[in-house]
C-alpha atoms as a PDB file:
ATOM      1  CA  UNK A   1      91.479  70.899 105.844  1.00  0.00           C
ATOM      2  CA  UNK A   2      93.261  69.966 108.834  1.00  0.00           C
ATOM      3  CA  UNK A   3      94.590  66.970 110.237  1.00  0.00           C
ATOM      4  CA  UNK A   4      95.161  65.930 113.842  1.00  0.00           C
ATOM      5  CA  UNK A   5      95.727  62.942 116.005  1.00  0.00           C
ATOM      6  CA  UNK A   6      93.095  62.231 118.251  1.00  0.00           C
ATOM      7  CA  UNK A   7      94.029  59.323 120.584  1.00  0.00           C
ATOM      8  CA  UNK A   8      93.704  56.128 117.991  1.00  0.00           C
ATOM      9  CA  UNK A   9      92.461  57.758 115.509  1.00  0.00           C
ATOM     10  CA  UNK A  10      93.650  60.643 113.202  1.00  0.00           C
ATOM     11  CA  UNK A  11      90.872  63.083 112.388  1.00  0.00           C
ATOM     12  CA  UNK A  12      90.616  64.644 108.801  1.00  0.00           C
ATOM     13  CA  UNK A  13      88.179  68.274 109.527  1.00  0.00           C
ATOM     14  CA  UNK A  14      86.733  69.624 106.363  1.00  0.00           C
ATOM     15  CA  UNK A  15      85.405  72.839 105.582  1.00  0.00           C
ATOM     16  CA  UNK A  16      83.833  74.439 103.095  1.00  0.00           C
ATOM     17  CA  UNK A  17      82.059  72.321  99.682  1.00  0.00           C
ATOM     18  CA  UNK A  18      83.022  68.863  98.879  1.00  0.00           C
ATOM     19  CA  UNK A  19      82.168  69.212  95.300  1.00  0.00           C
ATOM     20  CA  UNK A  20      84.076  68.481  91.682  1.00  0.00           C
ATOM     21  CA  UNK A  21      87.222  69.885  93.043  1.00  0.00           C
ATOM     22  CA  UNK A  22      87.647  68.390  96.403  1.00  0.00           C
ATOM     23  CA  UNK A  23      89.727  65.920  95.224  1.00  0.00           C
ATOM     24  CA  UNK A  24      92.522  68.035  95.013  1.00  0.00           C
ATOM     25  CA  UNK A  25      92.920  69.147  98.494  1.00  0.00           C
ATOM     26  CA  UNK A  26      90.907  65.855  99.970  1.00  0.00           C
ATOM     27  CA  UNK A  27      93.023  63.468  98.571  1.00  0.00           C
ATOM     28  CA  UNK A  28      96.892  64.729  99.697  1.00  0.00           C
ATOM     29  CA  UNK A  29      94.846  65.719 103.425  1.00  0.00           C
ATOM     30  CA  UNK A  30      93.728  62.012 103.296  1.00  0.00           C
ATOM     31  CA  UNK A  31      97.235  60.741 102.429  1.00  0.00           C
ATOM     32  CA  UNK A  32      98.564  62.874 105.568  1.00  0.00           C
ATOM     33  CA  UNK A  33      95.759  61.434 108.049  1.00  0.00           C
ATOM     34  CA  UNK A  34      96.346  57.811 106.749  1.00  0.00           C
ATOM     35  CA  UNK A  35      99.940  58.107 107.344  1.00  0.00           C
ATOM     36  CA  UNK A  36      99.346  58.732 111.151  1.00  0.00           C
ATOM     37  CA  UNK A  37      97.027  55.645 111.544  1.00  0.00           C
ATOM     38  CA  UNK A  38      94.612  53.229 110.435  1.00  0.00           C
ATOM     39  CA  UNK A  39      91.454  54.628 111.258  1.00  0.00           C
ATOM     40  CA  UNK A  40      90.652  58.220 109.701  1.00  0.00           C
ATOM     41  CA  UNK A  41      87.249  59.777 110.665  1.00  0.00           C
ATOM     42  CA  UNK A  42      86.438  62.752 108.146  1.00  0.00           C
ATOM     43  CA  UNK A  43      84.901  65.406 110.557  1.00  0.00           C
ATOM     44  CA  UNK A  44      82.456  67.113 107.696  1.00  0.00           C
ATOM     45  CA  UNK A  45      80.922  69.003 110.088  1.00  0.00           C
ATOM     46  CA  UNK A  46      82.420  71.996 108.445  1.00  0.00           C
ATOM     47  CA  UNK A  47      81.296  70.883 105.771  1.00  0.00           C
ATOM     48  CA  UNK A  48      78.223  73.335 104.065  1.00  0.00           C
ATOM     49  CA  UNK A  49      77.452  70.927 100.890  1.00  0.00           C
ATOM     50  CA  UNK A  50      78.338  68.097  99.333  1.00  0.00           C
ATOM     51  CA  UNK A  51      77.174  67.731  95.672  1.00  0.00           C
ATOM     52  CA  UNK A  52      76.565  64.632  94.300  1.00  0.00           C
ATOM     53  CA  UNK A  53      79.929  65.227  92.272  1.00  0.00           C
ATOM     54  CA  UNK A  54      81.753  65.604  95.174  1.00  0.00           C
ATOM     55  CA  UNK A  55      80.767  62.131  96.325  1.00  0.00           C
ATOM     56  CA  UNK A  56      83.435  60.709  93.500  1.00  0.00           C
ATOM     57  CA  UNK A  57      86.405  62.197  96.030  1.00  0.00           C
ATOM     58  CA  UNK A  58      84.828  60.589  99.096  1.00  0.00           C
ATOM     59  CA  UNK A  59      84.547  57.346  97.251  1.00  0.00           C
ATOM     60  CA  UNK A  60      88.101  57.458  95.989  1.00  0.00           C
ATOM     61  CA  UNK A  61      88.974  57.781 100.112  1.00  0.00           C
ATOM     62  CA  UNK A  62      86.646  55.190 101.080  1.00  0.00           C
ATOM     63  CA  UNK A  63      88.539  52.908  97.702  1.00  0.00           C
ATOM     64  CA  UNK A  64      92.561  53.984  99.097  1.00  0.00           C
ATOM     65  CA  UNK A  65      91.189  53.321 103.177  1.00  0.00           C
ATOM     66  CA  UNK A  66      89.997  49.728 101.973  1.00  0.00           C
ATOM     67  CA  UNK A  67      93.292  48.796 100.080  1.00  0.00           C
ATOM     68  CA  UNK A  68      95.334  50.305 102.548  1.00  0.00           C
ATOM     69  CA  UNK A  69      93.410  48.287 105.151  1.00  0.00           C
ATOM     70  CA  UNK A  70      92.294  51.266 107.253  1.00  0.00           C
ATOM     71  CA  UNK A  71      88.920  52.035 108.775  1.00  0.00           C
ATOM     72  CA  UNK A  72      87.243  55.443 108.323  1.00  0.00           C
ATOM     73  CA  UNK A  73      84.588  56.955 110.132  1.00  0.00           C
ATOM     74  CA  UNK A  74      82.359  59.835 108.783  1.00  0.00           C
ATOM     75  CA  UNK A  75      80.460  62.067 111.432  1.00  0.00           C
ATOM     76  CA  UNK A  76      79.252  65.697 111.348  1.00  0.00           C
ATOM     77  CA  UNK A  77      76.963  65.484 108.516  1.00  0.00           C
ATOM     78  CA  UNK A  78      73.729  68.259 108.095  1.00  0.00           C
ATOM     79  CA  UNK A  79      70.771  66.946 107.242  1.00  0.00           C
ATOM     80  CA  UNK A  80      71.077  67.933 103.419  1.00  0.00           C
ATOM     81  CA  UNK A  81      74.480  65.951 103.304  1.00  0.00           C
ATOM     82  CA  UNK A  82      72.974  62.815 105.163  1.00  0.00           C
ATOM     83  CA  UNK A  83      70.458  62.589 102.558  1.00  0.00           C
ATOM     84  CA  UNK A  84      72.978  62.915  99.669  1.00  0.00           C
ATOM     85  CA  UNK A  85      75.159  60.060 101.582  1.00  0.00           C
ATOM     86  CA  UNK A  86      71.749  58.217 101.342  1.00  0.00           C
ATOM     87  CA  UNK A  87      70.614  58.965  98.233  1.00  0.00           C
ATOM     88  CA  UNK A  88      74.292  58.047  96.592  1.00  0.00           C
ATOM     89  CA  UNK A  89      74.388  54.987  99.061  1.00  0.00           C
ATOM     90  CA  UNK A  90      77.217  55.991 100.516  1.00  0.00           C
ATOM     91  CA  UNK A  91      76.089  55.465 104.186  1.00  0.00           C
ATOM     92  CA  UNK A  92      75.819  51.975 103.384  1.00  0.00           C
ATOM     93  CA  UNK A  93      79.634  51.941 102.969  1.00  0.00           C
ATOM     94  CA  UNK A  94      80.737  53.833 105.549  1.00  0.00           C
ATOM     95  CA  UNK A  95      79.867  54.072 109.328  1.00  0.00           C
ATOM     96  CA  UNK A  96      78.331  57.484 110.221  1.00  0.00           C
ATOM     97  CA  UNK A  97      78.412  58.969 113.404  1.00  0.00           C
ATOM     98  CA  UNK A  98      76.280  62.487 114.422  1.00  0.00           C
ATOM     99  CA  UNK A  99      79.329  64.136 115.926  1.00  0.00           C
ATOM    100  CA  UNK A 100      82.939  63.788 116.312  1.00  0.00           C
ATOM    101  CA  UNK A 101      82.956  62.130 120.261  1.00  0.00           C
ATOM    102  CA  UNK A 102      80.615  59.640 118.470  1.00  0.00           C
ATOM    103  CA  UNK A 103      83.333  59.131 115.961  1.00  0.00           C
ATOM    104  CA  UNK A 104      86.147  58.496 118.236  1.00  0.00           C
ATOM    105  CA  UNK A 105      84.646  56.231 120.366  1.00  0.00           C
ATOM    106  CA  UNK A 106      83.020  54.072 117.741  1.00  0.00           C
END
């Protein structure tokens, strides 16, 4: 994972699966990216899956954003992972973008 500023915002790019364990490397990159601002878009276009346990991480993000008072942003998503945001309802708590200029200037 890899976090960078990006004018506002503070980009989180994942790669790879967001499954059962991507809690334990999406959760400290999160902590990074909300430490550089207040709204965090999670790039996921690296992303291959994301299983329907994996969903439990990106709800814990979407739970620590909203306490901490910060917006994030989701873009990048395949059309297998915009049906499992859909699916899990997950879209209807976070905005989703089709790519990452979308993102940034939303």
């Amino acid at each position: 994972m890899v976090v960078r500023r990006a004018g506002p915002a503070v980009v989180l790019a994942v790669c790879g699966d967001v499954d059962r364990d991507a809690g334990d490397a999406l959760l400290p990159a999160y902590g990074r990216a909300a430490a550089g601002g207040s709204r965090v878009v999670l790039d996921l276009t690296g992303v291959e899956e994301v299983t329907f346990e994996g969903v439990s991480a990106l709800v814990t993000v979407l739970a620590r954003a909203r306490s901490g008072g910060r917006t994030v942003v989701v873009c990048g998503l395949s059309e297998r992972n915009r049906r499992v945001f859909a699916v899990t309802r997950l879209s209807d708590y976070v905005t989703v973008y089709p790519d990452l200029a979308g993102a940034l200037r939303g």
